[in-house]
Protein backbone atom coordinates (compact mmCIF):
# COMPACT_ATOMS: atom_id res chain seq x y z
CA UNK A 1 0.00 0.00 0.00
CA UNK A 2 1.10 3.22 -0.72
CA UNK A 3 2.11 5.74 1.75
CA UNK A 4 0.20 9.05 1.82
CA UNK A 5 1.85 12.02 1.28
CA UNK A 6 3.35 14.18 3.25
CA UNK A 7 1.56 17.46 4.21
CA UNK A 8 3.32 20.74 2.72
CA UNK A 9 3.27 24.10 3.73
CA UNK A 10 1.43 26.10 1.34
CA UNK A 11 3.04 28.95 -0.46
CA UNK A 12 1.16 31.45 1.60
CA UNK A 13 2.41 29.55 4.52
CA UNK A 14 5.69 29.57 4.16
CA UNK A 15 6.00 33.38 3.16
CA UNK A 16 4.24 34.22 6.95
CA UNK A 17 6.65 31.52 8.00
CA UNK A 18 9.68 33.84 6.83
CA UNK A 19 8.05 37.05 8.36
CA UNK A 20 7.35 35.09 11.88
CA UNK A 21 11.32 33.94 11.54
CA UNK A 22 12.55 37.85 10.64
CA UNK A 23 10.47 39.48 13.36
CA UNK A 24 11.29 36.86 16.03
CA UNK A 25 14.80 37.42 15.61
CA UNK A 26 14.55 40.98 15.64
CA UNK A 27 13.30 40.98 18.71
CA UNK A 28 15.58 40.01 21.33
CA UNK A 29 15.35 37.39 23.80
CA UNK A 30 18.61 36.87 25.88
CA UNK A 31 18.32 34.16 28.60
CA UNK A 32 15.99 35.69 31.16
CA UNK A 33 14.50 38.69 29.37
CA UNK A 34 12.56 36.58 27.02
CA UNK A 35 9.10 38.97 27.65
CA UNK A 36 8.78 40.07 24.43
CA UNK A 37 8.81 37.33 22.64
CA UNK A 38 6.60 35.45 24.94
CA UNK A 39 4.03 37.85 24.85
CA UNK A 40 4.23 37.53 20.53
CA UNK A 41 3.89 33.97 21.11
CA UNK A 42 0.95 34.33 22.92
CA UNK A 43 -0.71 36.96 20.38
CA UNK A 44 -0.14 34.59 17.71
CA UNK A 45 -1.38 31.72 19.26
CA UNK A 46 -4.49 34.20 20.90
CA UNK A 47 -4.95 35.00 17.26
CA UNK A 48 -6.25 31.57 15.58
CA UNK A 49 -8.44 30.64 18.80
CA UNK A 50 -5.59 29.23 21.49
CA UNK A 51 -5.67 29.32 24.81
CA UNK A 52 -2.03 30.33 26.28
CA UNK A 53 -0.94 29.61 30.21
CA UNK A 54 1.88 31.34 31.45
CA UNK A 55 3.59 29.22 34.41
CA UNK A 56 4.94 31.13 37.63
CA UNK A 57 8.48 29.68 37.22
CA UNK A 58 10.05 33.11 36.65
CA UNK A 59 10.49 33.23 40.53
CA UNK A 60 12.06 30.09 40.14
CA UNK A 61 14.38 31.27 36.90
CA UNK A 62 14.79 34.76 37.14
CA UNK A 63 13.73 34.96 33.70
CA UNK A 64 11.10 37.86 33.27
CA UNK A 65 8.51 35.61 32.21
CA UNK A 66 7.32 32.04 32.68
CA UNK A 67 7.15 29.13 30.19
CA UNK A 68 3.89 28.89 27.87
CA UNK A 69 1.61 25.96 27.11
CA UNK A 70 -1.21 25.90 24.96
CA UNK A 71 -3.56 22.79 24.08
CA UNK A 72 -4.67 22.07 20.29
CA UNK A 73 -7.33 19.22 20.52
CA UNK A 74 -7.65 16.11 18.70
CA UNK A 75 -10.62 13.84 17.68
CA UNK A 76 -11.29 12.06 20.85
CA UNK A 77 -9.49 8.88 21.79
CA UNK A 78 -6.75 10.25 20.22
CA UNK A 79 -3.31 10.22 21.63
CA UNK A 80 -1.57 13.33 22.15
CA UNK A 81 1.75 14.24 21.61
CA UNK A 82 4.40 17.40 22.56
CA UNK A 83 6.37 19.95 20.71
CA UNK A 84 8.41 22.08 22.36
CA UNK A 85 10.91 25.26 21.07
CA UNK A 86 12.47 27.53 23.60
CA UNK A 87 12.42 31.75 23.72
CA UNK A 88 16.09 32.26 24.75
CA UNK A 89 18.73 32.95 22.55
CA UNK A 90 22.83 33.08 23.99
CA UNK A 91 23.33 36.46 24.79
CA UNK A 92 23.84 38.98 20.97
CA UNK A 93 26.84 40.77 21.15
CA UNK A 94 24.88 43.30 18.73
CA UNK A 95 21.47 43.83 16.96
CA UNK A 96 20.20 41.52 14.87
CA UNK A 97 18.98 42.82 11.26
CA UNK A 98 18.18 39.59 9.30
CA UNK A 99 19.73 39.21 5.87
CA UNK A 100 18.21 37.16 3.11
CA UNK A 101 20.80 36.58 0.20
CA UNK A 102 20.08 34.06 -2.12
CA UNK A 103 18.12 32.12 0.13
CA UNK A 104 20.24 32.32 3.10
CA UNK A 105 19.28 34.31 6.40
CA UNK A 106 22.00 35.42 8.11
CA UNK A 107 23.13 38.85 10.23
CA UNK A 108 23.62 41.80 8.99
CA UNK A 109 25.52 42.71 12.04
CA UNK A 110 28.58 40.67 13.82
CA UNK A 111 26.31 38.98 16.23
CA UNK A 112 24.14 35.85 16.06
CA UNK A 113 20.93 35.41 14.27
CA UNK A 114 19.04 33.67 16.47
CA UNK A 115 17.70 31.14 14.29
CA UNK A 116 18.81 28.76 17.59
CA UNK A 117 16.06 28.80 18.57
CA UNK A 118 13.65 31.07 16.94
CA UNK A 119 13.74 28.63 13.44
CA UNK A 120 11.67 26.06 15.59
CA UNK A 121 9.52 28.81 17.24
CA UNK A 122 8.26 29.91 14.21
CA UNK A 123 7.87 26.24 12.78
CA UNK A 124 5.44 25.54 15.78
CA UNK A 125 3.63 28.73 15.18
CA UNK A 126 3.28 27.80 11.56
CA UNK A 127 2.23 23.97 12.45
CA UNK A 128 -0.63 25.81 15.04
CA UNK A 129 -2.17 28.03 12.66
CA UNK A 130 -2.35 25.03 10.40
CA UNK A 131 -4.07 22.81 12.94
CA UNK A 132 -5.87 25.71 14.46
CA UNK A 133 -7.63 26.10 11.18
CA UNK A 134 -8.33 22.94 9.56
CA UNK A 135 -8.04 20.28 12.60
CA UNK A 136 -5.68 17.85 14.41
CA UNK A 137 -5.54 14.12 14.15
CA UNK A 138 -4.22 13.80 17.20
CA UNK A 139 -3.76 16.53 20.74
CA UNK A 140 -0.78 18.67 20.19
CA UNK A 141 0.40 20.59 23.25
CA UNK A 142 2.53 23.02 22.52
CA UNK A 143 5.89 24.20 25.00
CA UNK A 144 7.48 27.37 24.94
CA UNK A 145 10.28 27.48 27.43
CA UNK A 146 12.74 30.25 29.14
CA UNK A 147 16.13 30.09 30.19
CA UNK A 148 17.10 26.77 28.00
CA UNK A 149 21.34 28.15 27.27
CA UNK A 150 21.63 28.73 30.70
CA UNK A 151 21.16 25.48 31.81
CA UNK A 152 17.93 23.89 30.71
CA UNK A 153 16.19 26.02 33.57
CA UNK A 154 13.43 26.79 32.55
CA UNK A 155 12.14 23.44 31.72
CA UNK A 156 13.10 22.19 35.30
CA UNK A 157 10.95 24.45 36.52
CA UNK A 158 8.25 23.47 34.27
CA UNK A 159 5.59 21.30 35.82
CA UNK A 160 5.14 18.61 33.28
CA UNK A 161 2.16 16.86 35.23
CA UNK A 162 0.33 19.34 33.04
CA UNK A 163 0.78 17.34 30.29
CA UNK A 164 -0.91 14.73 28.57
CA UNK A 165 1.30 13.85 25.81
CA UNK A 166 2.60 10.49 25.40
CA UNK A 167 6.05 11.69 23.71
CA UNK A 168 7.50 14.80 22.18
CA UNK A 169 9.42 16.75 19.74
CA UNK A 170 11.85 19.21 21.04
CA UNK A 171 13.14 21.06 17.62
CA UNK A 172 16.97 22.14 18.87
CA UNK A 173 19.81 20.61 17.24
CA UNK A 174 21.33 23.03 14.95
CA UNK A 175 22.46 20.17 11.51
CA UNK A 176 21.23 19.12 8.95
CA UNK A 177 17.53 18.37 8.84
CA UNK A 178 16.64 14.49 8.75
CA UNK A 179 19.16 13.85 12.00
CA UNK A 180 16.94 12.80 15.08
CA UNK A 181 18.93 12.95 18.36
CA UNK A 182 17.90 9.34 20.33
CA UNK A 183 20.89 9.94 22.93
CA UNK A 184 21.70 12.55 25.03
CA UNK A 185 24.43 12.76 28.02
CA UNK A 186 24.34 13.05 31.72
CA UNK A 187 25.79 16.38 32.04
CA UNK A 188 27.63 17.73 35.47
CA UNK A 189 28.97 20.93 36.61
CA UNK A 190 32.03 20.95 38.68
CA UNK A 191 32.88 24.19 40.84
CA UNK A 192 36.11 24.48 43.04
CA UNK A 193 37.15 27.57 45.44
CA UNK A 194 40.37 27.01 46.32
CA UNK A 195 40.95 29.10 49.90
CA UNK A 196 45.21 29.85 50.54
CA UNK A 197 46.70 32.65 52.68
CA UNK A 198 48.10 35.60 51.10
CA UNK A 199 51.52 36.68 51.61
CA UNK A 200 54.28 39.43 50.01
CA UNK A 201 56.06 37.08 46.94
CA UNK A 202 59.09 38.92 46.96
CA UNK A 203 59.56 38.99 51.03
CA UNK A 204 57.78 36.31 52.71
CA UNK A 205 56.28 33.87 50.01
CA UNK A 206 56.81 31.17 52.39
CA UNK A 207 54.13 32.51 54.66
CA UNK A 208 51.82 32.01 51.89
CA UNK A 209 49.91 29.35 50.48
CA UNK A 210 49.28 29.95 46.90
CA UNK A 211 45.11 28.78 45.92
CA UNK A 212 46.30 29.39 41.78
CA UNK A 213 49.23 26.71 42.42
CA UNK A 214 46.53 24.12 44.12
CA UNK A 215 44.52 24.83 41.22
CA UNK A 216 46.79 24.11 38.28
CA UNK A 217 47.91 21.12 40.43
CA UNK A 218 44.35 19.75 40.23
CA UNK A 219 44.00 20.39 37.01
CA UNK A 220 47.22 18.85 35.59
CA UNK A 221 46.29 15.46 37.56
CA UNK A 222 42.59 15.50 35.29
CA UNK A 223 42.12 14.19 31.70
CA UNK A 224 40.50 16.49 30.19
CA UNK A 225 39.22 16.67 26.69
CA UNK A 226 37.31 13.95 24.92
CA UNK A 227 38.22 10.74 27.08
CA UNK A 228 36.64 8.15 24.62
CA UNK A 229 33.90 8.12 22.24
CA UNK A 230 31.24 9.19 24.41
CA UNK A 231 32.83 11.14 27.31
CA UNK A 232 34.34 14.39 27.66
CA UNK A 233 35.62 16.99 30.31
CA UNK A 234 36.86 20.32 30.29
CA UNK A 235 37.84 23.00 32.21
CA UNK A 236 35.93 26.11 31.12
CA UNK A 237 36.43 28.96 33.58
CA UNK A 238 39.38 30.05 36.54
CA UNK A 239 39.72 33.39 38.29
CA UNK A 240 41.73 34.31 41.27
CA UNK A 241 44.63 36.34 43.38
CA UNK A 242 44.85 39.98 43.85
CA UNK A 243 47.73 41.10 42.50
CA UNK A 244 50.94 40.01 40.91
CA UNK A 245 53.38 40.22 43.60
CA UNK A 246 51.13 38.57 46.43
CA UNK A 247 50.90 34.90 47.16
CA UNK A 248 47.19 34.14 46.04
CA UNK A 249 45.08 33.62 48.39
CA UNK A 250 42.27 32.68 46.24
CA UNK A 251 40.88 30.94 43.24
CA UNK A 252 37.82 29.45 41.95
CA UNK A 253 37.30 27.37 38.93
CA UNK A 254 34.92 25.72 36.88
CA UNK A 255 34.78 22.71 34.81
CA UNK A 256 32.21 20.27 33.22
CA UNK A 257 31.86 16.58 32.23
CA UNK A 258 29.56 14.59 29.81
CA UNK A 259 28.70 10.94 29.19
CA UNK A 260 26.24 8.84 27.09
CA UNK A 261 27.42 6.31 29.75
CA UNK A 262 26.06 6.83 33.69
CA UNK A 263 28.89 4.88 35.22
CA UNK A 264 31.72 6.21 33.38
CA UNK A 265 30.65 10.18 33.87
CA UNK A 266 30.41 9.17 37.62
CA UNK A 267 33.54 7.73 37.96
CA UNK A 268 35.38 10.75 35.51
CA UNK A 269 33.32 13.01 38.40
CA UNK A 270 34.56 11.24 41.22
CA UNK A 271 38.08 11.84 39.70
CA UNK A 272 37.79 15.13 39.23
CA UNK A 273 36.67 15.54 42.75
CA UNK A 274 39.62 13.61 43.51
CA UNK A 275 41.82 15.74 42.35
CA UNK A 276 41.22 19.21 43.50
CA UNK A 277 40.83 17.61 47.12
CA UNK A 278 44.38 16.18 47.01
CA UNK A 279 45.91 18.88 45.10
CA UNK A 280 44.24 21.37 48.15
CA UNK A 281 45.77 18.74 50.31
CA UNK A 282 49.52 19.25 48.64
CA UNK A 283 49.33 23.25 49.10
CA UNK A 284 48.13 23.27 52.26
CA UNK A 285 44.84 24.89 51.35
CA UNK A 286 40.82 24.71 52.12
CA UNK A 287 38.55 24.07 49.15
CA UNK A 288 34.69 23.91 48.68
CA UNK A 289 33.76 21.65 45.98
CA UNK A 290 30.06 21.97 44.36
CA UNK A 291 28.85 19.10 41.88
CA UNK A 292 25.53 19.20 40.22
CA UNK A 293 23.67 16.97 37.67
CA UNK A 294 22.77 18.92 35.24
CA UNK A 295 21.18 17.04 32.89
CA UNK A 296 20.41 13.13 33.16
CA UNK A 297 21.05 11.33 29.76
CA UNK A 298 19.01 8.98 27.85
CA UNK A 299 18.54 6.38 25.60
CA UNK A 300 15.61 5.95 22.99
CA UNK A 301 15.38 2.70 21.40
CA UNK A 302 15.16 2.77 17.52
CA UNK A 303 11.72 0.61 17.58
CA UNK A 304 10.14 3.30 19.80
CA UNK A 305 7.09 5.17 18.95
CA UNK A 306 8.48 8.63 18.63
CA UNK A 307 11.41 7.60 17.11
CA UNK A 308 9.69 5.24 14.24
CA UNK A 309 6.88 8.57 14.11
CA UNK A 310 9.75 11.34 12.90
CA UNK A 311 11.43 8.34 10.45
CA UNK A 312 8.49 7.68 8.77
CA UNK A 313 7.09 11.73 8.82
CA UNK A 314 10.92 12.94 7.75
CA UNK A 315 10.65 9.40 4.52
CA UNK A 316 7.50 10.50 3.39
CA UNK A 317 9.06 14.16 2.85
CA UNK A 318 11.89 12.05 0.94
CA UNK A 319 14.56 12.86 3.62
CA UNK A 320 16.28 9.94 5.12
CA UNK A 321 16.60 9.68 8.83
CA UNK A 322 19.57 9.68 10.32
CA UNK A 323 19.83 8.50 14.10
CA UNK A 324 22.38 9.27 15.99
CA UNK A 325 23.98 10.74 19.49
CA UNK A 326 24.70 14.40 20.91
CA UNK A 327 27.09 15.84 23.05
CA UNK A 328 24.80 19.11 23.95
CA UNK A 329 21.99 19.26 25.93
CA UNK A 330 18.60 20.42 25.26
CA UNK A 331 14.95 20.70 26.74
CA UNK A 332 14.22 16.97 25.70
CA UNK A 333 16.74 15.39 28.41
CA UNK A 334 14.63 17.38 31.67
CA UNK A 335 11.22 15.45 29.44
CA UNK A 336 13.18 12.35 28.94
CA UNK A 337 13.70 12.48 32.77
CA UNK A 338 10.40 12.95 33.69
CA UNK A 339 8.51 10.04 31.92
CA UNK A 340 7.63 12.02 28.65
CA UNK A 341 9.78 10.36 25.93
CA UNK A 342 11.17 13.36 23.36
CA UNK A 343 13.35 13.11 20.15
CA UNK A 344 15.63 16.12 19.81
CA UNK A 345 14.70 16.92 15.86
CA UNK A 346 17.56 18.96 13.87
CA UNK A 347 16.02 22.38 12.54
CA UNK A 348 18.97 22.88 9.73
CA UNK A 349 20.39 25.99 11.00
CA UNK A 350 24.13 26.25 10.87
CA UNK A 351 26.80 27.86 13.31
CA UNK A 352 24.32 28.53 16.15
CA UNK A 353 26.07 30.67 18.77
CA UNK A 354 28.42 32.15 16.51
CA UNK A 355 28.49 35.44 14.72
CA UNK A 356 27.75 33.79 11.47
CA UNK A 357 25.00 32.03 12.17
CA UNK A 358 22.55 30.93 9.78
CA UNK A 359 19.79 29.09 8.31
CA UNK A 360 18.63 28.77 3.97
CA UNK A 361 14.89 29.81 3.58
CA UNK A 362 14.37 26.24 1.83
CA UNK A 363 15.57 24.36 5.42
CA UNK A 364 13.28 26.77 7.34
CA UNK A 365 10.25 25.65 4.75
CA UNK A 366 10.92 21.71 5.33
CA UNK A 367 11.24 22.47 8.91
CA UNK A 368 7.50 23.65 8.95
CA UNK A 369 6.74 20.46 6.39
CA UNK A 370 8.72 18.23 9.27
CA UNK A 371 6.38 19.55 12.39
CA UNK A 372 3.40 19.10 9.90
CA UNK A 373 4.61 15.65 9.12
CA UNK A 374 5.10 14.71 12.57
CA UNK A 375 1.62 15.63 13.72
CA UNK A 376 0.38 13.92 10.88
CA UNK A 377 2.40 10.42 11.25
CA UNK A 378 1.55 10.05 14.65
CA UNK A 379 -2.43 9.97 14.21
């Protein structure tokens, strides 16, 4: 029997599409000050007949507004299923003036786009005015979340026993559309303060006890880097002293570590940990270590529903899926973690977080077709 074709964006559609991607982008959205493009979100969804909530995890965040959720219905019966996009972009280091040459939409300015992740935001508003209008075969809730670049926050602090969906697209992997993301790692944070006593180097250096020596101690005794195929550690961040002829009294510094596999990225942790308490040890200084789990990783089988769902939506669009592992996190591990399973779905962007950042008109089209097709395969 023959499969039946993919829905498509119509050519209307995909010109409002553009104009939803251009003004999002315009209008800024750095972690925590998100407002303004919440409260768009929440016009355009007003405007075909949805009802928005706005959560109260902006106490919880910082952010200046809460996460969104609205509720397209399906016939009843139905199952229903999630897709989510997130308001925040990485902080711009300018304005953002979008581009469009030859099909490309970039910058104008030396400073991202945003298309990470206002591509998918604008997708989901495109799939909603679709469904709005003509129907849904299935219940489509629909996720709007703060804070994700700074941590995932603002989906922690989303209270997912709102939901009814039984699994869920998160649209955030900046490659080439047609990769699905089925693995994701456990992700830690790893913060030292290494606490010395200051002395005068030239005079009495012996009276001190240098926190900045402890430090590089510690961290020549780690591996860092990638460690095998699916772990890796770095150190990102270290501050400290006072001034270049005293003994430093201080330093603080922060690292990370990520594994598809839980025992390994506990035992790389409990290394870590081991070595800024021994290097402390070796200079004679105090230390306050802080670990937290960031993310938990996952594992979707191949077989599973919303895994088979986006192969057989992203085929019948004539893209071949490709499965495969991430290194990042994104909004689908705090889901994954919380019993709602969620393929991370590449949006086709390019470069995200970097200056020249960028994303062709044609991948931005498909991308609508994609969250069309999705709905659509899983009724």
């Amino acid at each position: 029997m023959e499969a039946a074709a993919a829905p498509r964006a119509t050519r209307e559609e995909k010109d409002r599409l553009l104009r939803d991607f251009v003004r999002l982008c315009e209008t800024p959205s750095p972690s925590r000050r998100e407002r303004q493009v919440a409260d768009l979100i929440a016009a355009e969804l007003r405007a075909v007949g949805l009802e928005v909530e706005e959560d109260a995890s902006a106490s919880e965040t910082g952010s200046d507004t809460g996460n969104l959720l609205a509720r397209i219905p399906g016939p009843e019966g139905a199952r229903t299923i999630l897709l989510c996009a997130h308001m925040d972009t990485v902080p711009p280091a300018g304005p953002v003036e979008v581009a469009n040459e030859e099909g490309v939409l970039t910058n104008r300015h030396d400073a991202i786009l945003g298309a990470d992740n206002k591509a998918a935001v604008a997708a989901i508003l495109g799939t909603a005015r679709r469904l709005a209008r003509e129907g849904s075969p299935v219940g489509v809730e629909l996720v709007f979340t703060t804070c994700e670049e700074v941590g995932l926050v603002g989906a922690k602090a989303f209270d997912t026993s709102r939901l009814s969906a039984e699994y869920g697209y998160v649209f955030d992997h900046a490659s080439p559309l047609g990769e699905l993301i089925i693995a994701a790692p456990t992700y830690y944070r790893i913060e030292a303060r290494f606490h010395g006593h200051a002395a005068h180097a030239g005079i009495r250096p012996e009276n001190g006890r240098n926190a900045i020596a402890a430090a590089a101690r510690a961290l020549d005794r780690m591996q860092l880097g990638r460690l095998d195929a699916e772990t890796t550690a770095n150190v990102g961040l270290i501050s400290g002293g006072s001034a270049r002829n005293v003994v430093a009294e201080r330093c603080a510094v922060e690292l990370e570590a990520r594994s598809l596999d839980q025992q390994r990225i506990a035992a790389v942790v409990a290394d870590m940990v081991d070595a800024i308490t021994e290097a402390a040890s070796d200079f004679d200084c105090d230390v306050e270590t802080d670990v937290a789990e960031l993310s938990r990783g996952y594992r979707l089988p191949r077989g599973s529903r919303p895994v088979a769902v986006a192969c057989e939506a992203l085929e019948r669009l004539g893209v071949e899926p490709v499965l495969r592992s991430t290194g990042g996190g994104s909004d689908a591990s705090v889901f994954q973690a919380r019993g709602v399973p969620c393929v991370n779905v590449a949006d086709g962007s390019e470069r995200n977080h970097q200056p020249d950042e960028r994303i062709a008109v044609e991948a931005l089209e498909r991308l609508l077709d994609l969250a069309l097709g999705l709905v659509a395969s899983s009724g």
